[in-house]
C-alpha atoms as a PDB file:
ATOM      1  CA  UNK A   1     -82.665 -43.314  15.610  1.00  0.00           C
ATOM      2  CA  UNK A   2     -80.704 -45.408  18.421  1.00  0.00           C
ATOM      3  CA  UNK A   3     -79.319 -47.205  15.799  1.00  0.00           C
ATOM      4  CA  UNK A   4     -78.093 -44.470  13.576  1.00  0.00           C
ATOM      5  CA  UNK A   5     -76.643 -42.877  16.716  1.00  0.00           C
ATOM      6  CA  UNK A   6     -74.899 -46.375  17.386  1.00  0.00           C
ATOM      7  CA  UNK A   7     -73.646 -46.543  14.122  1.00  0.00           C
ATOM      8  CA  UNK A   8     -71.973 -43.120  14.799  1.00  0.00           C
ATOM      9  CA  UNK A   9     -70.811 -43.552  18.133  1.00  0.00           C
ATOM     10  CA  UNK A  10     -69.404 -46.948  16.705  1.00  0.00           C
ATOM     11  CA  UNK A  11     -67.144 -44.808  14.103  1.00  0.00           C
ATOM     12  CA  UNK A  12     -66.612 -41.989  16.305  1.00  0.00           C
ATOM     13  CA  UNK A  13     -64.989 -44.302  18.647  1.00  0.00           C
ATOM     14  CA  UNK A  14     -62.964 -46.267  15.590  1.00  0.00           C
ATOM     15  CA  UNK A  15     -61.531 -42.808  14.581  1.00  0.00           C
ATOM     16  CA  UNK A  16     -60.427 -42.050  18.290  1.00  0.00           C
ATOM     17  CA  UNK A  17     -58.921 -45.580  18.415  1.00  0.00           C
ATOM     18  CA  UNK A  18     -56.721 -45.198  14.984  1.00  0.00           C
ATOM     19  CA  UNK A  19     -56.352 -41.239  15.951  1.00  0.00           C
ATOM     20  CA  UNK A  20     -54.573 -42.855  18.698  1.00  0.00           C
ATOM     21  CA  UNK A  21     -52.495 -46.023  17.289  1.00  0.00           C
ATOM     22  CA  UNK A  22     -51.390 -43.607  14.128  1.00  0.00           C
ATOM     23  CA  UNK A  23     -48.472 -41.711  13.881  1.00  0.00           C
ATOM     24  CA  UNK A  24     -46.678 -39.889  10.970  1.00  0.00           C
ATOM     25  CA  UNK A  25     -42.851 -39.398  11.690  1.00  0.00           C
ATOM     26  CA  UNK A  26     -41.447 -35.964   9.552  1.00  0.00           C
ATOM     27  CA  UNK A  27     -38.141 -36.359   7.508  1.00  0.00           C
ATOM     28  CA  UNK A  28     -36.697 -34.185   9.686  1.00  0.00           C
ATOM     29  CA  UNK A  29     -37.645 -35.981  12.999  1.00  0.00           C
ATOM     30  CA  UNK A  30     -36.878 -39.233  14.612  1.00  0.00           C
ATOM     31  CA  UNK A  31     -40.026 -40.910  16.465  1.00  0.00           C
ATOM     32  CA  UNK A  32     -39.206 -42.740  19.768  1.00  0.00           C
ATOM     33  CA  UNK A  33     -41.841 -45.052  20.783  1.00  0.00           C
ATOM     34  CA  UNK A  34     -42.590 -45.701  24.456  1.00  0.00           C
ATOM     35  CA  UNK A  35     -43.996 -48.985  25.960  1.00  0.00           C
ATOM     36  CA  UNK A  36     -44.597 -48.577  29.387  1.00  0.00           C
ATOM     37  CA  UNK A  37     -41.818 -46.125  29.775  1.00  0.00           C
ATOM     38  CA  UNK A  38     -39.329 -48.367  27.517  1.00  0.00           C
ATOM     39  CA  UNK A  39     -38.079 -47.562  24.725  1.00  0.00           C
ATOM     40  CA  UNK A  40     -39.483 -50.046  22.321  1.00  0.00           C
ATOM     41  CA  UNK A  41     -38.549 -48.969  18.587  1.00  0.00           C
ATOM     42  CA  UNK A  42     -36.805 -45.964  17.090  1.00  0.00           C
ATOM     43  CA  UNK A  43     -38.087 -45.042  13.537  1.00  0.00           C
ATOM     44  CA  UNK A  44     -36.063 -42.933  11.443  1.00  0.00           C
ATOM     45  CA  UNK A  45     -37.781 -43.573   8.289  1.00  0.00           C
ATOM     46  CA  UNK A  46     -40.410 -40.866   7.684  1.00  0.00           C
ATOM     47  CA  UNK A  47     -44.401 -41.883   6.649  1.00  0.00           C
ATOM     48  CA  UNK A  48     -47.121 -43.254   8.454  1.00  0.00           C
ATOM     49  CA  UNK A  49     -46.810 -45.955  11.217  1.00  0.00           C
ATOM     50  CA  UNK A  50     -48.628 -47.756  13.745  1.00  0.00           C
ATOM     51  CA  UNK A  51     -49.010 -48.582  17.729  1.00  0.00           C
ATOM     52  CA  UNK A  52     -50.541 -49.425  20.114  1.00  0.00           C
ATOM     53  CA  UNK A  53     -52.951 -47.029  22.123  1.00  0.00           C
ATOM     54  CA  UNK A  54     -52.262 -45.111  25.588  1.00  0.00           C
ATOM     55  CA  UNK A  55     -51.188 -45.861  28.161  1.00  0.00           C
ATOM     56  CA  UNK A  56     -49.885 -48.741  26.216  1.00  0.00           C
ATOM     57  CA  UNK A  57     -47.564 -46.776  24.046  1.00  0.00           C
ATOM     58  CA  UNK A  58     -46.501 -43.309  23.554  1.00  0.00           C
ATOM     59  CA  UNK A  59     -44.265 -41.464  20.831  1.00  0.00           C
ATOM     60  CA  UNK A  60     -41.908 -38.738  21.183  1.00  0.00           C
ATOM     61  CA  UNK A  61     -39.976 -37.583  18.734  1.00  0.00           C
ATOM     62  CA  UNK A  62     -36.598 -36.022  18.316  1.00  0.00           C
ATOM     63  CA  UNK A  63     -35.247 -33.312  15.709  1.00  0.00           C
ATOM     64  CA  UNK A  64     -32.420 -34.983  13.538  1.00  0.00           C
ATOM     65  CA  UNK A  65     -31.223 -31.825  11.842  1.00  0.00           C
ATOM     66  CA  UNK A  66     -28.217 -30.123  12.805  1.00  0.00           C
ATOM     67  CA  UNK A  67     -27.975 -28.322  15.712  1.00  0.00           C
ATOM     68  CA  UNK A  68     -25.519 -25.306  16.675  1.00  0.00           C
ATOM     69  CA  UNK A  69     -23.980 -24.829  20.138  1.00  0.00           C
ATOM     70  CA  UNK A  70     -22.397 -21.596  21.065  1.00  0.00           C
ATOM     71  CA  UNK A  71     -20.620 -21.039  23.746  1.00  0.00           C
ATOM     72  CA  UNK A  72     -22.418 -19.782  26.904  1.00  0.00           C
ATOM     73  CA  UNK A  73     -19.449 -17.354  27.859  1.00  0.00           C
ATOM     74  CA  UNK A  74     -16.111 -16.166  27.256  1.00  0.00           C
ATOM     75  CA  UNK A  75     -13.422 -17.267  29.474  1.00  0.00           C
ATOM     76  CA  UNK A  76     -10.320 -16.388  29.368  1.00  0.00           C
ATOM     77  CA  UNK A  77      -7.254 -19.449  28.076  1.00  0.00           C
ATOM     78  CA  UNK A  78      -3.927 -19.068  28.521  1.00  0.00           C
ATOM     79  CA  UNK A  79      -1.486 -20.098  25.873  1.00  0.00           C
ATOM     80  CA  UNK A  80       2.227 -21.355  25.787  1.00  0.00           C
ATOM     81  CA  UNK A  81       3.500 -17.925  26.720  1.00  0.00           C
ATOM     82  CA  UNK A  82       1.637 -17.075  29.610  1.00  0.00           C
ATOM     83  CA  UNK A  83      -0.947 -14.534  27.282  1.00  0.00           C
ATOM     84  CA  UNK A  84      -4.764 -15.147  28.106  1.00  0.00           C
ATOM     85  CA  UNK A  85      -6.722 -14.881  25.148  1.00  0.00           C
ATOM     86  CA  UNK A  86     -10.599 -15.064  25.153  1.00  0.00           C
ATOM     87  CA  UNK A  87     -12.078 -17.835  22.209  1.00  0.00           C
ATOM     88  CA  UNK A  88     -15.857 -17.503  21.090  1.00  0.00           C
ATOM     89  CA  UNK A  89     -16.551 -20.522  19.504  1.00  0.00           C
ATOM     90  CA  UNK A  90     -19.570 -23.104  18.179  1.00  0.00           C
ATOM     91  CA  UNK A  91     -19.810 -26.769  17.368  1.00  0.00           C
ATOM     92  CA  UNK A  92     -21.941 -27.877  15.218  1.00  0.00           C
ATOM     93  CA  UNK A  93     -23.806 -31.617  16.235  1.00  0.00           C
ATOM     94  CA  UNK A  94     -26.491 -33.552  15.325  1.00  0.00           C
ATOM     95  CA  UNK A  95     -28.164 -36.734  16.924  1.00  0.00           C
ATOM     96  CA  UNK A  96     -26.644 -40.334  15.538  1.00  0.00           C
ATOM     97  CA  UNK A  97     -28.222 -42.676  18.280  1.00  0.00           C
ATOM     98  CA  UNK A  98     -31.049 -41.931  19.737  1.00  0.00           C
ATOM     99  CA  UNK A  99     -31.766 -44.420  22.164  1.00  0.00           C
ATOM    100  CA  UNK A 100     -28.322 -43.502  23.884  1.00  0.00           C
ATOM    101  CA  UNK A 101     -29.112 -39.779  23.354  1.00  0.00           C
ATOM    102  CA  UNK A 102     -32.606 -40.204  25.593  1.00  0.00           C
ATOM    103  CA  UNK A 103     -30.598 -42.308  27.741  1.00  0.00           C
ATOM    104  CA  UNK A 104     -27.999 -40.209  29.029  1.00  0.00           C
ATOM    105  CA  UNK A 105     -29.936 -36.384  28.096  1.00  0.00           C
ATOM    106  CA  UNK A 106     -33.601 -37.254  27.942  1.00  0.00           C
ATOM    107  CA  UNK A 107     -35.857 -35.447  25.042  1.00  0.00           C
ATOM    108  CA  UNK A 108     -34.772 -31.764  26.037  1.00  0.00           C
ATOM    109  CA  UNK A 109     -31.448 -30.589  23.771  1.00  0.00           C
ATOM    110  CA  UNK A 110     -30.764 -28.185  27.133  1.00  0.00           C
ATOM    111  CA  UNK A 111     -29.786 -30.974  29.168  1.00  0.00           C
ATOM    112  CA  UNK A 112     -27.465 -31.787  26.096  1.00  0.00           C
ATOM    113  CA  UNK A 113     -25.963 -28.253  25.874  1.00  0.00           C
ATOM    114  CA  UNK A 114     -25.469 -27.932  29.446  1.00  0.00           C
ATOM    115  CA  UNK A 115     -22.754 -31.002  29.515  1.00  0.00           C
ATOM    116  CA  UNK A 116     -21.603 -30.627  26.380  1.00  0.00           C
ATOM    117  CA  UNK A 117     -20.023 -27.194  26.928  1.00  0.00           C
ATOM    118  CA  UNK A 118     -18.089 -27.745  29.960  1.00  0.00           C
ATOM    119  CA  UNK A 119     -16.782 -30.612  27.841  1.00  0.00           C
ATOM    120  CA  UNK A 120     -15.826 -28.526  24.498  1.00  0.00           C
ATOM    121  CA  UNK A 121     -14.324 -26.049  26.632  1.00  0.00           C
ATOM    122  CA  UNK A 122     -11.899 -28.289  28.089  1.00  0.00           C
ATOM    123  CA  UNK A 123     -10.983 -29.420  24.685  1.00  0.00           C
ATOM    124  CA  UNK A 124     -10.268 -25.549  23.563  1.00  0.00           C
ATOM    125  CA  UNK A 125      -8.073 -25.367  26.806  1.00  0.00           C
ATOM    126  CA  UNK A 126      -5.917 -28.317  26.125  1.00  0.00           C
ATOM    127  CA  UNK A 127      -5.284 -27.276  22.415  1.00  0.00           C
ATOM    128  CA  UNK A 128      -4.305 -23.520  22.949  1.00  0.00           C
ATOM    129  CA  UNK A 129      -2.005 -24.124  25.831  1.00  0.00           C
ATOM    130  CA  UNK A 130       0.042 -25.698  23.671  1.00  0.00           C
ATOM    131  CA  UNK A 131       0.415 -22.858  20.727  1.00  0.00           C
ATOM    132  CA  UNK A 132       1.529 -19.202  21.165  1.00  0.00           C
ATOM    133  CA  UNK A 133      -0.351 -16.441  20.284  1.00  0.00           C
ATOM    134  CA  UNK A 134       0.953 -16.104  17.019  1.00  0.00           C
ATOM    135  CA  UNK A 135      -0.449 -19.850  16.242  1.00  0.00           C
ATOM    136  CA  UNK A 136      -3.840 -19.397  17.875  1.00  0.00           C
ATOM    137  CA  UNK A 137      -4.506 -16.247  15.714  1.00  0.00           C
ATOM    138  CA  UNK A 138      -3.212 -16.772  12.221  1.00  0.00           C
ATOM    139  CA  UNK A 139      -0.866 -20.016  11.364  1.00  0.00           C
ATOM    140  CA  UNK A 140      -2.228 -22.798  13.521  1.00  0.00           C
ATOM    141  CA  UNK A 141      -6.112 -22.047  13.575  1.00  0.00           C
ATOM    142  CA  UNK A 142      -7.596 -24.047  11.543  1.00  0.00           C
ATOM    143  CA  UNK A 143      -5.336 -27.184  13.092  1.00  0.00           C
ATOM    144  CA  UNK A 144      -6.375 -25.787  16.923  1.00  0.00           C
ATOM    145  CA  UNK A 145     -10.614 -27.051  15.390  1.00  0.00           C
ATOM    146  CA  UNK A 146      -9.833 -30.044  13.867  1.00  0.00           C
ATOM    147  CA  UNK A 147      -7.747 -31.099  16.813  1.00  0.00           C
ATOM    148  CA  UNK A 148     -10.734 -30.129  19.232  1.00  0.00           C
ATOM    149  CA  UNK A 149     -13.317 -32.126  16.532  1.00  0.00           C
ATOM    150  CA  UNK A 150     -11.286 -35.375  16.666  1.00  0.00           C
ATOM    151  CA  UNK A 151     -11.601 -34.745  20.812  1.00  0.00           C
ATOM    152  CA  UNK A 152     -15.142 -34.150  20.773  1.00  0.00           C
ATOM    153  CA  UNK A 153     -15.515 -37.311  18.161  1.00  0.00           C
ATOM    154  CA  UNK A 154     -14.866 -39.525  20.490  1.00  0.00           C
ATOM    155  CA  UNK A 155     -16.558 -38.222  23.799  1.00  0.00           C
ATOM    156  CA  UNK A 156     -19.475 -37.435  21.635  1.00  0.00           C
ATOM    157  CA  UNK A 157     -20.416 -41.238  21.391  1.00  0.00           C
ATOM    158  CA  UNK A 158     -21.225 -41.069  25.153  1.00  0.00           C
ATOM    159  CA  UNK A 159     -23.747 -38.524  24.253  1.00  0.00           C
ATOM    160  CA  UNK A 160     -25.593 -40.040  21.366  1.00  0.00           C
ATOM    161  CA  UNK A 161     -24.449 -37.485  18.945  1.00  0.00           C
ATOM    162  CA  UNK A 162     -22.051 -37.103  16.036  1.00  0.00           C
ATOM    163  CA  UNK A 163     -20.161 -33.710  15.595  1.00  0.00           C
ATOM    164  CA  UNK A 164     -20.246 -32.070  12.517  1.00  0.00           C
ATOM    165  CA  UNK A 165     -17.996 -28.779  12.942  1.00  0.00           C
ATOM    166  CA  UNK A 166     -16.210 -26.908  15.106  1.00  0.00           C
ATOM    167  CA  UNK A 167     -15.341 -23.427  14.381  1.00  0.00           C
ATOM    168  CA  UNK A 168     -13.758 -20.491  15.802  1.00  0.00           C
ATOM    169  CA  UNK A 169     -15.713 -17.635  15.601  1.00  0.00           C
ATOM    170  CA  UNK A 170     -13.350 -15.017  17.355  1.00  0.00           C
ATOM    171  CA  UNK A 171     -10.335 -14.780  19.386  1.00  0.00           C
ATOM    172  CA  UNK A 172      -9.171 -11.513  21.262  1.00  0.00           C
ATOM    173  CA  UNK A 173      -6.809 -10.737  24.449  1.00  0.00           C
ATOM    174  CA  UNK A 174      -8.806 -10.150  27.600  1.00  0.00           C
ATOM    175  CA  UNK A 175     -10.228  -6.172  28.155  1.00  0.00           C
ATOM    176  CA  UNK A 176      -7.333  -4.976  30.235  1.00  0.00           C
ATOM    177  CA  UNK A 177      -4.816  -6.452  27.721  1.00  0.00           C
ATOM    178  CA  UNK A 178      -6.674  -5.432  24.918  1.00  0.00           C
ATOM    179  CA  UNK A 179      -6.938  -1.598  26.779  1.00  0.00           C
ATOM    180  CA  UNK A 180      -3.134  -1.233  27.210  1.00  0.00           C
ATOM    181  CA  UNK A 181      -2.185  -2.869  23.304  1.00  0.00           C
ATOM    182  CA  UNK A 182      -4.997  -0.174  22.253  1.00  0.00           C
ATOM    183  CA  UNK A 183      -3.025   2.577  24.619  1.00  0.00           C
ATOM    184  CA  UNK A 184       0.219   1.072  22.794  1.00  0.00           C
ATOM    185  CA  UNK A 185      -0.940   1.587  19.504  1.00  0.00           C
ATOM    186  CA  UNK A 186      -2.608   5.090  20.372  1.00  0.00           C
ATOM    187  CA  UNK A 187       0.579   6.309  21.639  1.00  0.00           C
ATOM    188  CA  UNK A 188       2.792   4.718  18.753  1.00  0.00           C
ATOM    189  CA  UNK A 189       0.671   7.177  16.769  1.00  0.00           C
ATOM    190  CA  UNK A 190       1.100   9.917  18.078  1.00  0.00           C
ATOM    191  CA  UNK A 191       5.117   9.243  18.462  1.00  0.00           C
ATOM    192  CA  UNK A 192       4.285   8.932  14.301  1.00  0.00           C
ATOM    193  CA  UNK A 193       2.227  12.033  14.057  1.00  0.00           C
ATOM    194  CA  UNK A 194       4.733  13.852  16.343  1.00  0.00           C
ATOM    195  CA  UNK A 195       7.443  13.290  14.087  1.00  0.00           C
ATOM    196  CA  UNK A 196       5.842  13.865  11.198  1.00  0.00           C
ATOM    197  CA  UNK A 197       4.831  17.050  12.178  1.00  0.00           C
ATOM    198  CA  UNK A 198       8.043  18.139  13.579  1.00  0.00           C
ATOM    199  CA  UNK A 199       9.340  17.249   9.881  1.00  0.00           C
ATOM    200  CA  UNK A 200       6.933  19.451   8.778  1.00  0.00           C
ATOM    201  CA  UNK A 201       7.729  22.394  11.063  1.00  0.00           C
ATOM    202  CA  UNK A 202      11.187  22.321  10.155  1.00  0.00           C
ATOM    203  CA  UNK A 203      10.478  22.211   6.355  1.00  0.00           C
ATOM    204  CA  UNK A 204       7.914  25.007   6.691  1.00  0.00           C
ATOM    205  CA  UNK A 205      10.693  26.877   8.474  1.00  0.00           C
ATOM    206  CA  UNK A 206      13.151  26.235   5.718  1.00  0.00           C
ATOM    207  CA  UNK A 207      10.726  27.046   3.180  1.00  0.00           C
ATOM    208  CA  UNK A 208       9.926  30.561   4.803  1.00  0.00           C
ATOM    209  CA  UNK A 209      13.796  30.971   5.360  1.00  0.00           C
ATOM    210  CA  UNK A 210      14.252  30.740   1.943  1.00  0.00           C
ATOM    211  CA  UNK A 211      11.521  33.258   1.158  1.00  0.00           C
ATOM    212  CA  UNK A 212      12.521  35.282   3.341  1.00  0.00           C
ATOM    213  CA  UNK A 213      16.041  35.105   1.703  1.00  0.00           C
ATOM    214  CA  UNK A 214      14.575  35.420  -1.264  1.00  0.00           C
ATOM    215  CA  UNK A 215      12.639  38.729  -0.522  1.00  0.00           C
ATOM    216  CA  UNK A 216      15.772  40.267   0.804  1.00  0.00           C
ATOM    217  CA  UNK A 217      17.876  39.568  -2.343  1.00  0.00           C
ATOM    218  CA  UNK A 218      14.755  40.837  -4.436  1.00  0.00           C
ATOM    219  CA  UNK A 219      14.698  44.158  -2.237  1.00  0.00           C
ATOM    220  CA  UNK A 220      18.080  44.462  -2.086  1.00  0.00           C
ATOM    221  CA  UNK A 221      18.651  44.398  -5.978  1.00  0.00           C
ATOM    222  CA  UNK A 222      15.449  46.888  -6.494  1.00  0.00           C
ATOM    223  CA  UNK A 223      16.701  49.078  -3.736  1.00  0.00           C
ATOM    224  CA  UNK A 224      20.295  49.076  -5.798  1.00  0.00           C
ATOM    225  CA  UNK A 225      18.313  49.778  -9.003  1.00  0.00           C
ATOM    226  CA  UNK A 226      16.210  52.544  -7.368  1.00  0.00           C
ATOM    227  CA  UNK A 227      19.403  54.131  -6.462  1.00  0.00           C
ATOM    228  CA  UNK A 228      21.113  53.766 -10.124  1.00  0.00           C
ATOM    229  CA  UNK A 229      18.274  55.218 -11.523  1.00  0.00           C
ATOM    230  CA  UNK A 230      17.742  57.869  -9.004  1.00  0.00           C
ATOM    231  CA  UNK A 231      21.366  58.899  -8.881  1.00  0.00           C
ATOM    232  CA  UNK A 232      20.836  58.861 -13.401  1.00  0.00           C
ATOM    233  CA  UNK A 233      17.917  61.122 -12.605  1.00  0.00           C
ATOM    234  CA  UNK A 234      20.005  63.533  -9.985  1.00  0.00           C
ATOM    235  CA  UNK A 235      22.686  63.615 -12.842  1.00  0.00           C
ATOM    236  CA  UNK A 236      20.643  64.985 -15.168  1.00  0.00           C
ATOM    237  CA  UNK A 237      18.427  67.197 -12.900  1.00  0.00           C
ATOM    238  CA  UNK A 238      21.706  68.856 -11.788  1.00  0.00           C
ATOM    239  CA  UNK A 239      23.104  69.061 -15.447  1.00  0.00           C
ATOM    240  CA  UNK A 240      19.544  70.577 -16.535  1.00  0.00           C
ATOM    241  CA  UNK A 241      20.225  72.877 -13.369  1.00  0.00           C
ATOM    242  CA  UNK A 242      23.298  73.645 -14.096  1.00  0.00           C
ATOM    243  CA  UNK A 243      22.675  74.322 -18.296  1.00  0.00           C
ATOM    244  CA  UNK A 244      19.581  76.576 -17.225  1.00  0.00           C
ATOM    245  CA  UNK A 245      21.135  78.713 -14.585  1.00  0.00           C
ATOM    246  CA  UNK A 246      24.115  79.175 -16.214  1.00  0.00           C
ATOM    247  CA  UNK A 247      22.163  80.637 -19.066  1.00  0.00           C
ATOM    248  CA  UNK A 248      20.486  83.145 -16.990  1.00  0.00           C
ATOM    249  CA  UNK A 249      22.017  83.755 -13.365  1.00  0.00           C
ATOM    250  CA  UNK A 250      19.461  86.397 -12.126  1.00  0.00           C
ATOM    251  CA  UNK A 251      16.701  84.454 -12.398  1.00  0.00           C
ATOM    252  CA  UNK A 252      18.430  81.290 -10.861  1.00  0.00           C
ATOM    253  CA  UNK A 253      19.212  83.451  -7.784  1.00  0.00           C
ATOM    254  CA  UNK A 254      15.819  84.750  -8.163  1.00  0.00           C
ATOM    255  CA  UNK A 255      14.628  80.759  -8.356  1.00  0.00           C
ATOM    256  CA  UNK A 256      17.101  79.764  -5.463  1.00  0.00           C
ATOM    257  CA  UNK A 257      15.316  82.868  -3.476  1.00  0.00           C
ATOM    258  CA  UNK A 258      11.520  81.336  -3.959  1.00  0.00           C
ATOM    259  CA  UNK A 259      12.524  77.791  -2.612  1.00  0.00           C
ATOM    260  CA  UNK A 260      14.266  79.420   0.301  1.00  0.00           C
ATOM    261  CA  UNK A 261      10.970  81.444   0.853  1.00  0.00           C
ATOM    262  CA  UNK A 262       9.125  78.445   0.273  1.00  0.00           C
ATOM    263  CA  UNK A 263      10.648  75.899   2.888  1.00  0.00           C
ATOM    264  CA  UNK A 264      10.664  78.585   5.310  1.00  0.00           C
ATOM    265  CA  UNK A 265       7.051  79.833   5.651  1.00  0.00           C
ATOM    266  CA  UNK A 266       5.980  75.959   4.414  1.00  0.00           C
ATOM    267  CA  UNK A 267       3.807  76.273   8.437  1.00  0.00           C
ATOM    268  CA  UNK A 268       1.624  78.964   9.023  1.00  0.00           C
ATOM    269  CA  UNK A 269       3.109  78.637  12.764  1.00  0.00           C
ATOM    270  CA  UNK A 270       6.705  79.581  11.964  1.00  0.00           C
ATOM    271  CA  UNK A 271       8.091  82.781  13.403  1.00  0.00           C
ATOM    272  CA  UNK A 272      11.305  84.636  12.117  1.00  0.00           C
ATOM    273  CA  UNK A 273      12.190  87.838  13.427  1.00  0.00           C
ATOM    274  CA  UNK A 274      14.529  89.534  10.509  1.00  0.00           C
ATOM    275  CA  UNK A 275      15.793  92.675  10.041  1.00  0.00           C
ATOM    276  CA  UNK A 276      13.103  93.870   6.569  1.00  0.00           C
ATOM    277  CA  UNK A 277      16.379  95.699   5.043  1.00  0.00           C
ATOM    278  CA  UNK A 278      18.596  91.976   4.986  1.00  0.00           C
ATOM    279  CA  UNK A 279      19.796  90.527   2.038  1.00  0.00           C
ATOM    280  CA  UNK A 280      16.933  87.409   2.769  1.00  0.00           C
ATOM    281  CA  UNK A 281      14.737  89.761   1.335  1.00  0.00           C
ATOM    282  CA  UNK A 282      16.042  91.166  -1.088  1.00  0.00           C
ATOM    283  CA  UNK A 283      14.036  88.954  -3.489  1.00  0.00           C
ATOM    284  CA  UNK A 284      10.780  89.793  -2.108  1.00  0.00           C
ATOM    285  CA  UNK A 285      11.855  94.161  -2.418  1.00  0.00           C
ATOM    286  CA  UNK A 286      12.418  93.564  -6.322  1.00  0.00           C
ATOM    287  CA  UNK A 287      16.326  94.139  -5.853  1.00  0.00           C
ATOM    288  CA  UNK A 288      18.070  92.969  -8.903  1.00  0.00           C
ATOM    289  CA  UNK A 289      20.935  90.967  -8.338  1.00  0.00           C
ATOM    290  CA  UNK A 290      24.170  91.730  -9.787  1.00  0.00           C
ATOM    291  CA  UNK A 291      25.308  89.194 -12.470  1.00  0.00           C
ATOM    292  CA  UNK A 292      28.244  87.175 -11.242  1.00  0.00           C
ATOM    293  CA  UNK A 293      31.154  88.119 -13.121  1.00  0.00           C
ATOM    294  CA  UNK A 294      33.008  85.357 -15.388  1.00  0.00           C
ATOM    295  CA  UNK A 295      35.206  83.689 -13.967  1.00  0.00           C
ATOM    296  CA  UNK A 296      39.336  84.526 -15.040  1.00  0.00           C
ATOM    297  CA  UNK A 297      42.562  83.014 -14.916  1.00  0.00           C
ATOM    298  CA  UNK A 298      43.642  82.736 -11.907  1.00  0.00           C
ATOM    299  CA  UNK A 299      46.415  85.190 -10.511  1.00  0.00           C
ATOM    300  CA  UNK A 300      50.237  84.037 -10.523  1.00  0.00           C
ATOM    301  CA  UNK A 301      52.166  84.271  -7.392  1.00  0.00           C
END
């Protein structure tokens, strides 16, 4: 039994020992191995590799993909013309030597970040102060990132890192010039929709002038027409009138006598006080009326 547990404790402590001198590096990482707080080899390749036990040696490793930076706030630059505009932007890096990375950042990518963006910044800053607005926002953009890349190229060395990209992401006026080109605008529009519905008043007004124009002629001609026809219809009526009393002249007087009646008692509330024996009544007694005579020549003086 002491020997079987020897034999075990024996491999036991041969798996600790190559636990600890074994090391697989990913293809997406960079191993850094440590000898007594030196950096002693930097292995890129990826697979399984060998050293040497703690405290003797130590890896750490590092990501070698590409990394994004965006910037930690938006500060306002001014350009050529005195505007400030405010630039979001990102840079896109990745680690090219290592040893210098540790060297001047350590293993943590915040100590990276932290320096780097002062120093991007100051690239931005030097680029747009020498465009106008017009150039930041439309013609000269994509110049204003490849001028700030071939900067950052250079200072990026000092770093340990290689940059990949820069990009723009957005650029905008600051929030009180933004609020009065917004005010601007707004009140541009309504200038616009002002006029256009004055426009509109004054062609609705013309429009209803003209119908009302319109009406009046229409009225006008019917009201001309109505009278024609109306004065056709009199003419007749009175020729009727005329054929149909002359054909009988009692009872036209005795007609004439009935409208008179008629019109005058037409309200229950009218009063005449007549003597019964006048000629107004003469209808109502059953007097006949004498015929009219026929009319003669007239006498010559």
């Amino acid at each position: 039994m002491n020997r079987i547990g020897l034999i075990v404790a024996g491999a036991l402590i041969a798996l600790m020992l190559a636990a600890s001198t074994l090391f697989i590096v990913d293809q997406r990482q960079v191993g850094v191995v440590y000898a007594l707080g030196e950096i002693k080899e930097v292995i890129a390749e990826p697979g399984l590799h060998l050293k040497m036990p703690p405290p003797f040696q130590n890896v750490v490793f590092l990501d070698k993909r590409v990394q994004t930076l965006d910037s930690p706030e938006s500060r306002p630059i001014f350009t050529a013309e005195k505007k400030s505009l405010v630039i979001d932007w990102l840079v896109k890096w990745r680690i090219a030597e290592p040893r210098q990375f540790i060297r001047n950042n350590g293993v943590d990518f915040r100590n990276l970040e932290s320096r780097l963006s002062p120093v991007v910044q100051a690239a931005f800053n030097e680029e747009i102060t020498k465009r106008d607005v017009r150039g930041v926002l439309a013609g000269e953009r994509e110049k204003v990132m490849q001028d700030v890349r071939s900067r950052l190229s250079e200072e990026a060395k000092a770093f340990g890192i290689e940059i990949v990209d820069v990009r723009i992401k957005r650029v905008d006026f600051v929030a009180d010039i933004t609020d009065s080109v917004y005010r601007r605008m707004e009140s541009e529009r309504k200038q616009v929709a002002n006029e256009l519905r004055s426009q509109g008043a004054a062609e609705g007004e013309k429009i209803r002038a003209d119908a009302d124009r319109q009406r009046e002629v229409i009225i006008a001609e019917a009201y001309r027409d109505a009278q024609k026809i109306k004065g056709e219809g009199d003419a007749k009526s009175s020729a009727l009138y005329a054929e149909a009393f002359g054909r009988d002249p009692q009872f036209a007087q005795f007609y004439r006598s009935l409208e008179a009646y008629r019109s005058t008692f037409r309200s229950k509330s009218d009063v005449m006080v007549l003597d019964p024996s006048s000629e107004f009544f003469r209808a109502m007694r059953g007097g006949a009326q004498p015929a009219a005579p026929a009319p003669g020549p007239a006498p010559r003086k």
